[in-house]
PDB file of N, CA and C in Angstrom:
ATOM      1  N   UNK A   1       1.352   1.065  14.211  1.00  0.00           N
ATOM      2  CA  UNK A   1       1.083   1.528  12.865  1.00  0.00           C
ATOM      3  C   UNK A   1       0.059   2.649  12.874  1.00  0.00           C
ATOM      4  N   UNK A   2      -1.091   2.574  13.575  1.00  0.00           N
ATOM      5  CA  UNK A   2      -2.202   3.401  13.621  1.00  0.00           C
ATOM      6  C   UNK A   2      -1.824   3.745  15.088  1.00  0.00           C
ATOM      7  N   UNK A   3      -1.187   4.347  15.656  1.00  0.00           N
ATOM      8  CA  UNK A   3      -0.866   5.218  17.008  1.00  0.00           C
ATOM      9  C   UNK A   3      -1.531   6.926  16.873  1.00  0.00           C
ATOM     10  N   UNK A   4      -0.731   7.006  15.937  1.00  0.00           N
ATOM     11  CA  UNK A   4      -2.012   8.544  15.693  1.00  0.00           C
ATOM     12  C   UNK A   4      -2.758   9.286  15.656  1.00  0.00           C
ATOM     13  N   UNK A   5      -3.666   7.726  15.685  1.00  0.00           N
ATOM     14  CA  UNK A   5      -5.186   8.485  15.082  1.00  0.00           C
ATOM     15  C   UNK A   5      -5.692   7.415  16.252  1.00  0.00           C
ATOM     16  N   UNK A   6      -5.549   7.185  17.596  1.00  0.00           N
ATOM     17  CA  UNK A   6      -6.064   6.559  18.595  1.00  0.00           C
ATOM     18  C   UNK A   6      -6.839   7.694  19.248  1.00  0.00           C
ATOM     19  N   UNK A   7      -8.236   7.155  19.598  1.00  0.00           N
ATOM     20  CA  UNK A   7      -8.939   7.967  19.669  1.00  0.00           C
ATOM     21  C   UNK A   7     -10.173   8.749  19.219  1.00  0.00           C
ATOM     22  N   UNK A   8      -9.808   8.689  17.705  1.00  0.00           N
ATOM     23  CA  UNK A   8     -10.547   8.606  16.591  1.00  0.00           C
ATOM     24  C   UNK A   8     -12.074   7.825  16.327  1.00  0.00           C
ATOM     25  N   UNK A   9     -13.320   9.013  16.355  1.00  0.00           N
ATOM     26  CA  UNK A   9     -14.286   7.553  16.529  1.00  0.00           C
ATOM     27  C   UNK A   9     -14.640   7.583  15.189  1.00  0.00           C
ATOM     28  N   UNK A  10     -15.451   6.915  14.412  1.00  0.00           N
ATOM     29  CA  UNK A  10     -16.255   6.974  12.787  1.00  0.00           C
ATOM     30  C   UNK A  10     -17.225   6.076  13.271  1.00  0.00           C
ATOM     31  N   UNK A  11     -17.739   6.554  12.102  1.00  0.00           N
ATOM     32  CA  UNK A  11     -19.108   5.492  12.026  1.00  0.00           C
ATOM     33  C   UNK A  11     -18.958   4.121  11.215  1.00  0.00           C
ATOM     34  N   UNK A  12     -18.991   3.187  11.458  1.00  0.00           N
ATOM     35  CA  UNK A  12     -19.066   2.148  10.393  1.00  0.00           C
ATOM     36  C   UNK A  12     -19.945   1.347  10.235  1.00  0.00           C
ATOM     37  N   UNK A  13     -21.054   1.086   9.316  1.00  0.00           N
ATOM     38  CA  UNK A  13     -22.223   0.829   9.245  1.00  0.00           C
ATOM     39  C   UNK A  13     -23.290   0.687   9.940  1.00  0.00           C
ATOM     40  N   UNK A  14     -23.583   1.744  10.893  1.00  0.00           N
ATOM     41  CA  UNK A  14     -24.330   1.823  11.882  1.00  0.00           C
ATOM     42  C   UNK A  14     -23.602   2.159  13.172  1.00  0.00           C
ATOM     43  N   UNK A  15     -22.451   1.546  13.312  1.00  0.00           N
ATOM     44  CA  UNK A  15     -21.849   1.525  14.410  1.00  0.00           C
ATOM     45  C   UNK A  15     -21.105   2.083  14.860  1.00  0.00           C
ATOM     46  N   UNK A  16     -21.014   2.569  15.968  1.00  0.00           N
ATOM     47  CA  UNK A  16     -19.941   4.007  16.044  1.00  0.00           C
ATOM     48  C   UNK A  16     -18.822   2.617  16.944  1.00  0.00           C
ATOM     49  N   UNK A  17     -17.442   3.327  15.827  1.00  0.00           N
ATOM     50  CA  UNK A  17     -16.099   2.497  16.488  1.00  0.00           C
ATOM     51  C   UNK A  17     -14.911   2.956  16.259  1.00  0.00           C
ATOM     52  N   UNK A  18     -14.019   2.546  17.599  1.00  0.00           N
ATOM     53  CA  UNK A  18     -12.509   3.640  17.219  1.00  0.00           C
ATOM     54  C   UNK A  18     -11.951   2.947  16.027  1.00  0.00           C
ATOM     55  N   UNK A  19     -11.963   4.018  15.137  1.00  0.00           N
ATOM     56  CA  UNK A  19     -10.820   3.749  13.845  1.00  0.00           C
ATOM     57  C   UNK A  19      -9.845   2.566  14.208  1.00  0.00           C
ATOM     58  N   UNK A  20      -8.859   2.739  15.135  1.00  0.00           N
ATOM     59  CA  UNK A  20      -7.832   1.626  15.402  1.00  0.00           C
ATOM     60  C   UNK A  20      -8.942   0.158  15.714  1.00  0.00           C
ATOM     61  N   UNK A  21     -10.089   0.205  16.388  1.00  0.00           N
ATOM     62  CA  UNK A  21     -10.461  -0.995  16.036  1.00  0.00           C
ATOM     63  C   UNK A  21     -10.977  -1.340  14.551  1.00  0.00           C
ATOM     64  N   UNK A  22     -11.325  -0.369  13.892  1.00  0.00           N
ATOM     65  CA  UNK A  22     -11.711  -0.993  12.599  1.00  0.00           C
ATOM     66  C   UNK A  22     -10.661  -1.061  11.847  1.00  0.00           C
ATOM     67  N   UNK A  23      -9.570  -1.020  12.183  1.00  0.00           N
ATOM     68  CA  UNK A  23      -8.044  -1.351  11.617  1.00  0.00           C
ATOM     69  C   UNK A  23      -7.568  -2.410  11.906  1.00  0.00           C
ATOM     70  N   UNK A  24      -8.008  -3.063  13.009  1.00  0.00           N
ATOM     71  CA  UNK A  24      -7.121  -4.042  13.693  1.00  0.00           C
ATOM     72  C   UNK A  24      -7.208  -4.696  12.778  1.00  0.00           C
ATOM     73  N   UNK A  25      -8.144  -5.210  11.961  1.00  0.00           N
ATOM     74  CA  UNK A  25      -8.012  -6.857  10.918  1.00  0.00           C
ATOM     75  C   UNK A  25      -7.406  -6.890  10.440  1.00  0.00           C
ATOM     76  N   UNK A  26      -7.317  -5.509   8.964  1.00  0.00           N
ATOM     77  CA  UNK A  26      -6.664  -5.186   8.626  1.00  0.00           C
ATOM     78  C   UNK A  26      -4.786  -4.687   8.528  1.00  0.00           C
ATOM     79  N   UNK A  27      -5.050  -4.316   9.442  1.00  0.00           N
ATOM     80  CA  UNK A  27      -3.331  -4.166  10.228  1.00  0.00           C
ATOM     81  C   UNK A  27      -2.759  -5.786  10.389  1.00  0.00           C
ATOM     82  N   UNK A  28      -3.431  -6.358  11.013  1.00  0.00           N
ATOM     83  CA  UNK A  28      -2.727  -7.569  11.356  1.00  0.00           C
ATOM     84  C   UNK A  28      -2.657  -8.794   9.934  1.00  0.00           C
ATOM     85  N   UNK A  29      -3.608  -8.082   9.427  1.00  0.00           N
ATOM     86  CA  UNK A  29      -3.430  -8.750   7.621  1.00  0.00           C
ATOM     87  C   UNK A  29      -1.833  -8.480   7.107  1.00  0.00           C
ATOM     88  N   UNK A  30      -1.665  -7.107   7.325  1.00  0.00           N
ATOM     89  CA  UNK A  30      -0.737  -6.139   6.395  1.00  0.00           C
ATOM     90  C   UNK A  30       0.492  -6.845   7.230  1.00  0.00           C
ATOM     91  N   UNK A  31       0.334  -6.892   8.202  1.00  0.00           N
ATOM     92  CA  UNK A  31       2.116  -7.751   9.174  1.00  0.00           C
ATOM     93  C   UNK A  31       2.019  -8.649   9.140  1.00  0.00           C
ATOM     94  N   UNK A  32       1.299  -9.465   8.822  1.00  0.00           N
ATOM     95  CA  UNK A  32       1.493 -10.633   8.749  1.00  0.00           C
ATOM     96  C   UNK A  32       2.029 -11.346   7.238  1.00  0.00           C
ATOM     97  N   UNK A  33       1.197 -10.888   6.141  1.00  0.00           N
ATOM     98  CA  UNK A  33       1.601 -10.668   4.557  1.00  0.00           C
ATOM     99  C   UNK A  33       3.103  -9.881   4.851  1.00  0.00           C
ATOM    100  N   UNK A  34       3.344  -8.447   5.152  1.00  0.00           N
ATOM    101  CA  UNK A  34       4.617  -8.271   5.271  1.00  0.00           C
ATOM    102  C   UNK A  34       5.500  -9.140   5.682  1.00  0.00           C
ATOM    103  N   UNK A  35       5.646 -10.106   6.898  1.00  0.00           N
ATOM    104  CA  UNK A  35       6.568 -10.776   7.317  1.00  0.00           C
ATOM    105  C   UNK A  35       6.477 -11.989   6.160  1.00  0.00           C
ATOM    106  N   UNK A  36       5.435 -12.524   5.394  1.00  0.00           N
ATOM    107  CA  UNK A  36       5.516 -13.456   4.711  1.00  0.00           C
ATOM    108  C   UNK A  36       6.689 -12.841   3.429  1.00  0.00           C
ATOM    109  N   UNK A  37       6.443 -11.992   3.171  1.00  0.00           N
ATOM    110  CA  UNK A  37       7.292 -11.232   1.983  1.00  0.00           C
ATOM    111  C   UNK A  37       8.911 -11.182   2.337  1.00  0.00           C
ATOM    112  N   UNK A  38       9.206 -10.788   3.870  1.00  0.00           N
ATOM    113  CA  UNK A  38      10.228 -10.863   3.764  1.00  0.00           C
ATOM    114  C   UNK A  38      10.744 -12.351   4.442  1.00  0.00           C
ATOM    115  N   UNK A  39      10.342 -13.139   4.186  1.00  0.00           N
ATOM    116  CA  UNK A  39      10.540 -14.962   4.597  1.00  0.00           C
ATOM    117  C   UNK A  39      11.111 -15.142   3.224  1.00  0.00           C
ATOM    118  N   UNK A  40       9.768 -15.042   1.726  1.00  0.00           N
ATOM    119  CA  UNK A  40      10.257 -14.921   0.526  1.00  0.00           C
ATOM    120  C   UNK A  40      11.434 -14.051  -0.313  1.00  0.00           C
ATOM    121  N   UNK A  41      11.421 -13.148   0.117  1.00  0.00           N
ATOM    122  CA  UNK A  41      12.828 -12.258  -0.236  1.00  0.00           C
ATOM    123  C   UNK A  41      14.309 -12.967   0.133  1.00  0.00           C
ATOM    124  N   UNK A  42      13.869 -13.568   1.741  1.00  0.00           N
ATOM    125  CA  UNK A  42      15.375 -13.819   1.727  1.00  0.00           C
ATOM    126  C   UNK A  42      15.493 -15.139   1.279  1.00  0.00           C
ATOM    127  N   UNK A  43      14.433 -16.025   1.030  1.00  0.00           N
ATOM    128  CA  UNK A  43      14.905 -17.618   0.510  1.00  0.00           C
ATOM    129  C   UNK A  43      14.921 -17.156  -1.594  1.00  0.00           C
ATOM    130  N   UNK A  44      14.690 -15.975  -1.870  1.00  0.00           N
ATOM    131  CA  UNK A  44      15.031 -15.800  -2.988  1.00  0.00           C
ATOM    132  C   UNK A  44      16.156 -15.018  -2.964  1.00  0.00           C
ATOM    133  N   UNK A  45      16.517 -14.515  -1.979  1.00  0.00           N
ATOM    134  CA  UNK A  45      18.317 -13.928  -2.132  1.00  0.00           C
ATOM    135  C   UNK A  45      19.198 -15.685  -2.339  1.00  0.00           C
ATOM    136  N   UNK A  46      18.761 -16.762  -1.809  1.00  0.00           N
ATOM    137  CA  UNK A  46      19.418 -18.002  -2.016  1.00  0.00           C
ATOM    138  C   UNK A  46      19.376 -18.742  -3.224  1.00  0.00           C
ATOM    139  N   UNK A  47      17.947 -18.477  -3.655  1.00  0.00           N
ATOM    140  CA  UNK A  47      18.321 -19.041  -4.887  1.00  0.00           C
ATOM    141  C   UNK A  47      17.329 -18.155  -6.251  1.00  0.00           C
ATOM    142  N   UNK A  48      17.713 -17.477  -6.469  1.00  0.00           N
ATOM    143  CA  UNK A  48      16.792 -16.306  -7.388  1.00  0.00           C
ATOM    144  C   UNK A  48      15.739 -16.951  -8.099  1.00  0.00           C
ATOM    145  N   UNK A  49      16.625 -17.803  -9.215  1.00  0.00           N
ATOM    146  CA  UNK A  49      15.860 -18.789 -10.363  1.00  0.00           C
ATOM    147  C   UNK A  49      15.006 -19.398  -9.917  1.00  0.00           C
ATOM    148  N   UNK A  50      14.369 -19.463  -8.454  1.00  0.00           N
ATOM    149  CA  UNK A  50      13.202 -20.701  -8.120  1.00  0.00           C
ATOM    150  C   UNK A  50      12.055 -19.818  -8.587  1.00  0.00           C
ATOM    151  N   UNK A  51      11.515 -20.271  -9.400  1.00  0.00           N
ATOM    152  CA  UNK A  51      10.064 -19.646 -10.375  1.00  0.00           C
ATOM    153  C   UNK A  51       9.058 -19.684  -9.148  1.00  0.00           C
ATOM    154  N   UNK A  52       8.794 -20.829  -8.595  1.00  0.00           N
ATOM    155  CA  UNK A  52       7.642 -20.958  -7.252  1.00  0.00           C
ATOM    156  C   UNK A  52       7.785 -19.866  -6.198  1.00  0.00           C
ATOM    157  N   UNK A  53       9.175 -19.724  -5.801  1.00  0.00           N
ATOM    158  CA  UNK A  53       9.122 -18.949  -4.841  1.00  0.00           C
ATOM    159  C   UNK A  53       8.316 -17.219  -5.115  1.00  0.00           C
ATOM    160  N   UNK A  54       9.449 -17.124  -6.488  1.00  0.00           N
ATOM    161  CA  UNK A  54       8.541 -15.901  -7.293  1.00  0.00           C
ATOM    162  C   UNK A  54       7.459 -15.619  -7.486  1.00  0.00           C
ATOM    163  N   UNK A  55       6.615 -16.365  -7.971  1.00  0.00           N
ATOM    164  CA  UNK A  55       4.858 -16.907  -7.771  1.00  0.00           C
ATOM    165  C   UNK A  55       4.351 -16.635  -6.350  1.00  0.00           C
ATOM    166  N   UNK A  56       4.748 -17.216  -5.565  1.00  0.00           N
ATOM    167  CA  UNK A  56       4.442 -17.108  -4.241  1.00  0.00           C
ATOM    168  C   UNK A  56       4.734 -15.687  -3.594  1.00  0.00           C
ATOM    169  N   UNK A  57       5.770 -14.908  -4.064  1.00  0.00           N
ATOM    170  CA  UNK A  57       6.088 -13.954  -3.527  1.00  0.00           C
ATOM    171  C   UNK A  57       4.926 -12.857  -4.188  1.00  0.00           C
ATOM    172  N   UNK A  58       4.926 -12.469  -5.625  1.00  0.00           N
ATOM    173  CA  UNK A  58       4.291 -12.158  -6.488  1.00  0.00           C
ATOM    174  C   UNK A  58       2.171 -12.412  -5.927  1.00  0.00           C
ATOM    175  N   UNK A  59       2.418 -13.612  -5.456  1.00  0.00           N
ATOM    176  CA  UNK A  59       0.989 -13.955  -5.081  1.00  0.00           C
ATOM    177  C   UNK A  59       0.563 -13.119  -3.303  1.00  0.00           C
ATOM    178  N   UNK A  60       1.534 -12.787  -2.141  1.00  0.00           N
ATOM    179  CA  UNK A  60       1.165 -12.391  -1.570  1.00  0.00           C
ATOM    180  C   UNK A  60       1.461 -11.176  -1.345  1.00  0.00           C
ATOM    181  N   UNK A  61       2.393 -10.355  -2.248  1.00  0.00           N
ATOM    182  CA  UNK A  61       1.899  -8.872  -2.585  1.00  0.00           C
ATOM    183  C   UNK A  61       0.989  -8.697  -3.278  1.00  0.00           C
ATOM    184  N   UNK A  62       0.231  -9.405  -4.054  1.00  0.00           N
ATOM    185  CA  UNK A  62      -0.764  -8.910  -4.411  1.00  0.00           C
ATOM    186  C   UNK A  62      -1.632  -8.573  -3.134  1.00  0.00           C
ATOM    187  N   UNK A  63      -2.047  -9.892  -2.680  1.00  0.00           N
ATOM    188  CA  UNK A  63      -3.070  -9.438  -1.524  1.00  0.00           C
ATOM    189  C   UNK A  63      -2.567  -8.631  -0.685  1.00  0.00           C
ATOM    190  N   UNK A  64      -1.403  -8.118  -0.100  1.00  0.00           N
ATOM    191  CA  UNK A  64      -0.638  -7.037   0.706  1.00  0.00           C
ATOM    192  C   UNK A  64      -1.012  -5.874   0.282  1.00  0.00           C
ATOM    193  N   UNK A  65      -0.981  -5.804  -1.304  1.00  0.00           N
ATOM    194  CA  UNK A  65      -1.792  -4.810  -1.516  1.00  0.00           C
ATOM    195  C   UNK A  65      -2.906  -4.389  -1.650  1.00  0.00           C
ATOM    196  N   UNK A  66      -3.851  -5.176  -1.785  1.00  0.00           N
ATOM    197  CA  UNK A  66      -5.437  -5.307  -1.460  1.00  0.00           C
ATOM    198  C   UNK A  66      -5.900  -4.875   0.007  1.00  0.00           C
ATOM    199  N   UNK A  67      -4.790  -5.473   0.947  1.00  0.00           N
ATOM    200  CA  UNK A  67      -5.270  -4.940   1.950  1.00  0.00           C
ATOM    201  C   UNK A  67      -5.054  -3.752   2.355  1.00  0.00           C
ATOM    202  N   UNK A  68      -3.740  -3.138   2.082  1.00  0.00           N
ATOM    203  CA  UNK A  68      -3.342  -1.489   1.860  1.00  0.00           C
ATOM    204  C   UNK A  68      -4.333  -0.758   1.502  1.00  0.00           C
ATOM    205  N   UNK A  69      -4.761  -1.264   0.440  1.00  0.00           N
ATOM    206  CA  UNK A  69      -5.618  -0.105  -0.091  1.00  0.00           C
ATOM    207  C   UNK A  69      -7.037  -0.365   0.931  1.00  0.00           C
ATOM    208  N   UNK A  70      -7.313  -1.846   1.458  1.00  0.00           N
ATOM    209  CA  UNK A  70      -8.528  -1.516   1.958  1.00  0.00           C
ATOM    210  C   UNK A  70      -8.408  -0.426   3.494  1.00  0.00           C
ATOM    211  N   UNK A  71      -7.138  -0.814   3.977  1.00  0.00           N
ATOM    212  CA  UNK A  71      -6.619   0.087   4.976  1.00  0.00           C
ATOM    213  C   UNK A  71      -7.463   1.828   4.565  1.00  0.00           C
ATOM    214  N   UNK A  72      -6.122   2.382   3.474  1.00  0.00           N
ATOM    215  CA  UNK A  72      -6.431   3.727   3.157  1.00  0.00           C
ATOM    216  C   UNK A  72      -7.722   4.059   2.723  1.00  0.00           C
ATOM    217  N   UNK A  73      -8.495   2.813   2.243  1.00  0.00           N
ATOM    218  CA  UNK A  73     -10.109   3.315   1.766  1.00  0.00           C
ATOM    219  C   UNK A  73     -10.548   3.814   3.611  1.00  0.00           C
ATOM    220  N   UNK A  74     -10.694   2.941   4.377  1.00  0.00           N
ATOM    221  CA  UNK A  74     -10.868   3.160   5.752  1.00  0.00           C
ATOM    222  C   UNK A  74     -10.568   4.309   6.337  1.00  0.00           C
ATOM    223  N   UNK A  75      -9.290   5.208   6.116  1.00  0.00           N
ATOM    224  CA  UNK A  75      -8.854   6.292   6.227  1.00  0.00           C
ATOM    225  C   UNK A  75      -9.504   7.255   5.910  1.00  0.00           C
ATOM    226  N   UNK A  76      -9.255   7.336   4.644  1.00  0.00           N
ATOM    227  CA  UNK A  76     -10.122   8.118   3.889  1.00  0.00           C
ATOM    228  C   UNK A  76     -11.271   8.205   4.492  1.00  0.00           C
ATOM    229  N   UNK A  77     -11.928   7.521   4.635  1.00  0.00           N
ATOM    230  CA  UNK A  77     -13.744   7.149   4.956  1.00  0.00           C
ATOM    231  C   UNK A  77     -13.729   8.122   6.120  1.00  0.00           C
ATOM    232  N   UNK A  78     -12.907   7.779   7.245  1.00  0.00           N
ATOM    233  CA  UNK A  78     -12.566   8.218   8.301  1.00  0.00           C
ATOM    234  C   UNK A  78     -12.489   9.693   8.344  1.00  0.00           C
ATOM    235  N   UNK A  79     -11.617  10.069   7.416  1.00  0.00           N
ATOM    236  CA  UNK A  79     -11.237  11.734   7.541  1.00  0.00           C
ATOM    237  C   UNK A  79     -12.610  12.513   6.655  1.00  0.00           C
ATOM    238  N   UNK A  80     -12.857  11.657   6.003  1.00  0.00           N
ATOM    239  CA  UNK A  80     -13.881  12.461   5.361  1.00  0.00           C
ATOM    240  C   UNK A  80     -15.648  12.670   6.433  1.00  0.00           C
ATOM    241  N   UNK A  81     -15.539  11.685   7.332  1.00  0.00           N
ATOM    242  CA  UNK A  81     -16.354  11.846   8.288  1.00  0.00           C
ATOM    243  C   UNK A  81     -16.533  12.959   9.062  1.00  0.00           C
ATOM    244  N   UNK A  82     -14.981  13.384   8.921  1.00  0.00           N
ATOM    245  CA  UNK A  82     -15.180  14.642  10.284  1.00  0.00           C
ATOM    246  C   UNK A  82     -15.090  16.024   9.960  1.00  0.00           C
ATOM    247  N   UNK A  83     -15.559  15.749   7.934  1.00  0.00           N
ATOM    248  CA  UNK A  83     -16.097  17.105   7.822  1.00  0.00           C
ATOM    249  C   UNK A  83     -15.669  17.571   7.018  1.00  0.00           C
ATOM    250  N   UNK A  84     -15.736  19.152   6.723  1.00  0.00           N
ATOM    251  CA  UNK A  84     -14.791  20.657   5.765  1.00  0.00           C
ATOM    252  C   UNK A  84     -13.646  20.533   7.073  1.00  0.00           C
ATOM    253  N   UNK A  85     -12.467  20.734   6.870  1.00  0.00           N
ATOM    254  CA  UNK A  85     -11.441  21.144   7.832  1.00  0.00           C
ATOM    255  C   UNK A  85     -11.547  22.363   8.309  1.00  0.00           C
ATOM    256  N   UNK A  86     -12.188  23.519   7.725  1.00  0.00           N
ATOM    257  CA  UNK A  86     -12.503  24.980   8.282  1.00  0.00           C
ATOM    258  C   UNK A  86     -13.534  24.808   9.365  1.00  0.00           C
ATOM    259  N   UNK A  87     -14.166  24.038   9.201  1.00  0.00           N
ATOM    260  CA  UNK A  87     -14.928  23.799  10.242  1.00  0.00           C
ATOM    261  C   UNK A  87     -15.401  22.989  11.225  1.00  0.00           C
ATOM    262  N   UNK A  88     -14.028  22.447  11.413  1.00  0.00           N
ATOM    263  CA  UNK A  88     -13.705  21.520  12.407  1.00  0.00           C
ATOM    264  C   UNK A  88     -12.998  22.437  14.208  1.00  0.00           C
ATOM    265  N   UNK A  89     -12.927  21.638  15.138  1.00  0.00           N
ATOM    266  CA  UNK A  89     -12.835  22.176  16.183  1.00  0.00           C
ATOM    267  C   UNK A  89     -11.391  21.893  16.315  1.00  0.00           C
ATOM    268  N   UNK A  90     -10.433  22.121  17.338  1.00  0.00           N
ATOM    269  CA  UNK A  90      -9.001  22.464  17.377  1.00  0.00           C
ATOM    270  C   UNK A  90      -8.428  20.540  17.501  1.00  0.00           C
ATOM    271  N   UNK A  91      -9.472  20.185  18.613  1.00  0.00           N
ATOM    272  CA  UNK A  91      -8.965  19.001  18.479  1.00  0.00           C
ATOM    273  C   UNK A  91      -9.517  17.514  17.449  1.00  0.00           C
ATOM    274  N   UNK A  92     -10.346  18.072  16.451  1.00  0.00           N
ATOM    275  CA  UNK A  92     -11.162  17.464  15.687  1.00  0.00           C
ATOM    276  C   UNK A  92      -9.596  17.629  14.501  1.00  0.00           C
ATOM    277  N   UNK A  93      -9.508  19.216  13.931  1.00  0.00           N
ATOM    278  CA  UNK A  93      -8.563  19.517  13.257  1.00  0.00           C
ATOM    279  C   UNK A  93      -7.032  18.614  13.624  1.00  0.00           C
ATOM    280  N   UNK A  94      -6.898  18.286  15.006  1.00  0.00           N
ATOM    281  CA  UNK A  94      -5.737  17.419  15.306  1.00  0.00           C
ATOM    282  C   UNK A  94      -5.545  16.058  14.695  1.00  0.00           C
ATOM    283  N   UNK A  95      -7.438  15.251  15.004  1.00  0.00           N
ATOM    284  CA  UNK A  95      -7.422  14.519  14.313  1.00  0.00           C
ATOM    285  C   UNK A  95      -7.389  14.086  12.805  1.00  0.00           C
ATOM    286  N   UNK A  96      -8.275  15.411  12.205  1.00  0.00           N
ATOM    287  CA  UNK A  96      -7.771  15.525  10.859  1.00  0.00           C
ATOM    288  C   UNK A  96      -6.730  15.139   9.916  1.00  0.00           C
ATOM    289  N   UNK A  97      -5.336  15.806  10.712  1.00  0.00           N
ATOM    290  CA  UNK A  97      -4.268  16.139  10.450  1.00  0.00           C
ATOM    291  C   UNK A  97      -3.450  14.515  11.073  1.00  0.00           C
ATOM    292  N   UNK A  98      -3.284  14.075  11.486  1.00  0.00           N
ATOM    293  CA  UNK A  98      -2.922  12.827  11.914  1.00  0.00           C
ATOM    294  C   UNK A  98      -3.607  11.388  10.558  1.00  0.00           C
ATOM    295  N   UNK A  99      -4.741  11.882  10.409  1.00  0.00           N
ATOM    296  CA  UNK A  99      -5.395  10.594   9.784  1.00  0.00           C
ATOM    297  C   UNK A  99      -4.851  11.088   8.079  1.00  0.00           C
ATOM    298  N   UNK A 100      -4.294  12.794   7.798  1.00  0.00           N
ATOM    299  CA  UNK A 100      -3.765  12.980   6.597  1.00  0.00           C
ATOM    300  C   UNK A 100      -2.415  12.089   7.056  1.00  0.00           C
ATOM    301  N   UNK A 101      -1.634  12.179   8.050  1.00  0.00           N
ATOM    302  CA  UNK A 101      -0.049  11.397   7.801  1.00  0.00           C
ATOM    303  C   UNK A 101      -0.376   9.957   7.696  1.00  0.00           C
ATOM    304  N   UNK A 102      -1.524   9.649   8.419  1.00  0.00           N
ATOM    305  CA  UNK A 102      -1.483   8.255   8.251  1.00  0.00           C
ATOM    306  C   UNK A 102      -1.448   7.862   6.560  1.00  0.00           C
ATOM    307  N   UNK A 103      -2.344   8.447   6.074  1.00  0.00           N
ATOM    308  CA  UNK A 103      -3.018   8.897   4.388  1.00  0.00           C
ATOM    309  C   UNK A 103      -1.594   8.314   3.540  1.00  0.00           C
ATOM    310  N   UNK A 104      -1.216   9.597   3.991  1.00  0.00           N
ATOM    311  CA  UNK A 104      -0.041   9.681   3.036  1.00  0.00           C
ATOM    312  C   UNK A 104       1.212   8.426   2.907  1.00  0.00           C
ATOM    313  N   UNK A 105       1.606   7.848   4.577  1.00  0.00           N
ATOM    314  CA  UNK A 105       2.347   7.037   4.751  1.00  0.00           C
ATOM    315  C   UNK A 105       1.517   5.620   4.146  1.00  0.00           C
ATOM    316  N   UNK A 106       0.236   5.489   4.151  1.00  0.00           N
ATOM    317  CA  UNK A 106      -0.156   4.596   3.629  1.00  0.00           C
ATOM    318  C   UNK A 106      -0.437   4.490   2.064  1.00  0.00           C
ATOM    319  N   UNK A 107      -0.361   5.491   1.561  1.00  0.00           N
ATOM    320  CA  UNK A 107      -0.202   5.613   0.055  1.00  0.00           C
ATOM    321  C   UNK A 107       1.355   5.545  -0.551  1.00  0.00           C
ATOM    322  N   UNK A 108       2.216   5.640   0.277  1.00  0.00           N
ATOM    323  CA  UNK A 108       3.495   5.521   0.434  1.00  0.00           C
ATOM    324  C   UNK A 108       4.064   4.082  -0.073  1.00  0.00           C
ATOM    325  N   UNK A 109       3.306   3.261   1.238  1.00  0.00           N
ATOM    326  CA  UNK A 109       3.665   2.097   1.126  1.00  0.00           C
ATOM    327  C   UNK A 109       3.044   1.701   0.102  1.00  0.00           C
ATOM    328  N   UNK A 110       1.847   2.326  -0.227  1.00  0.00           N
ATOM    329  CA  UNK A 110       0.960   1.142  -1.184  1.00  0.00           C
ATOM    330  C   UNK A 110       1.852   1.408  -2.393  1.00  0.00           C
ATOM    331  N   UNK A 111       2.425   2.790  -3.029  1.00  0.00           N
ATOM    332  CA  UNK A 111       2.994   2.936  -3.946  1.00  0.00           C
ATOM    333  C   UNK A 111       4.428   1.903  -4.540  1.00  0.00           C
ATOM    334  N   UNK A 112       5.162   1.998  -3.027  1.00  0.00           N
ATOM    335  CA  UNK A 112       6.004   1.010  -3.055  1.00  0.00           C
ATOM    336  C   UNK A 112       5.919  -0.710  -3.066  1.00  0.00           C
ATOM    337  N   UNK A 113       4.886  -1.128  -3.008  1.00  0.00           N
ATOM    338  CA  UNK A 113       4.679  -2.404  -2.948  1.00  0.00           C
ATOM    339  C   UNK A 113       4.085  -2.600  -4.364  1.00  0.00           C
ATOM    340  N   UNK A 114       3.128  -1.556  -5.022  1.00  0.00           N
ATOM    341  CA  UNK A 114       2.993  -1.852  -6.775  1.00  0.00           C
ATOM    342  C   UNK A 114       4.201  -1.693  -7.649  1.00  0.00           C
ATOM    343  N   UNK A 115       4.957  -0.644  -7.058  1.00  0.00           N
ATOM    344  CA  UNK A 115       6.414  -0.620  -7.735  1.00  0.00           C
ATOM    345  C   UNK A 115       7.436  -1.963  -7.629  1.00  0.00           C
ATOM    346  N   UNK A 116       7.263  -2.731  -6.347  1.00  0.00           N
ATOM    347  CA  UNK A 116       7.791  -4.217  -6.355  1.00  0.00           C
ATOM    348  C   UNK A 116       6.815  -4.794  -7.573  1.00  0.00           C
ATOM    349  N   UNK A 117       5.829  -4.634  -7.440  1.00  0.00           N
ATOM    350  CA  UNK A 117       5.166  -5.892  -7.859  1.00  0.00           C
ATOM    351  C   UNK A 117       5.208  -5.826  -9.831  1.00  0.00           C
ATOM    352  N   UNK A 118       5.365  -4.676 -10.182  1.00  0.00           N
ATOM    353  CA  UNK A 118       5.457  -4.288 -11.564  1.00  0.00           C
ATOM    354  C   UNK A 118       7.429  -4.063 -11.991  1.00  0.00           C
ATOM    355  N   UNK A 119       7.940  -5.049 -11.297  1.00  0.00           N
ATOM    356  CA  UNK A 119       9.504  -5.082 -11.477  1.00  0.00           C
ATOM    357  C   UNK A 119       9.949  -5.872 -12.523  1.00  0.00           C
TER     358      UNK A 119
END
């Protein structure tokens, strides 16, 4: 998920750490909630009308998306660390530009998972 931007150091409250480790929690939040979602999707392709399952499904996109966004706050945090982009160095600018696709693909998803959740 975060292959990209490996490499990547930031600061996080004192501590200097590669981005992908300050992702890992997070990441493994987001696949793990994802695989729960699609467990619920397909036992509601069986029986639609089960209200619980809906609840339940409904209940862990929410937090899927909580953690998305805490993901892209992280991002963000991240890219904004390493500066004005004019005045970044060739391979600073690489990283830049990697932690924007991550950005975007993660605003992507987050978009699509409020669009489930407001159905």
């Amino acid at each position: 998920m975060a292959q990209n931007i490996k490499g990547i150091t930031i600061e996080i409250g004192g501590n200097t750490t590669k981005l992908q480790d300050a992702l890992k929690g997070v990441d493994k939040q987001i696949y793990g909630l994802n695989a729960d979602l699609k467990d619920l999707d397909k036992a509601l392709k069986l029986d639609p009308s089960n209200t619980e399952l809906l609840k339940q499904k409904y209940d862990v996109l929410e937090r899927s998306i909580d953690a998305t966004k805490e993901r892209l706050n992280a991002l963000k945090e991240a890219q904004k660390k390493l500066g004005d982009y004019s005045s970044l160095t060739e391979e600073q600018k690489s990283q830049y530009n990697a932690l924007s696709g991550e950005i975007a693909k993660t605003e992507s998803n987050l978009k699509s998972m409020q669009d489930q959740l407001h159905q």
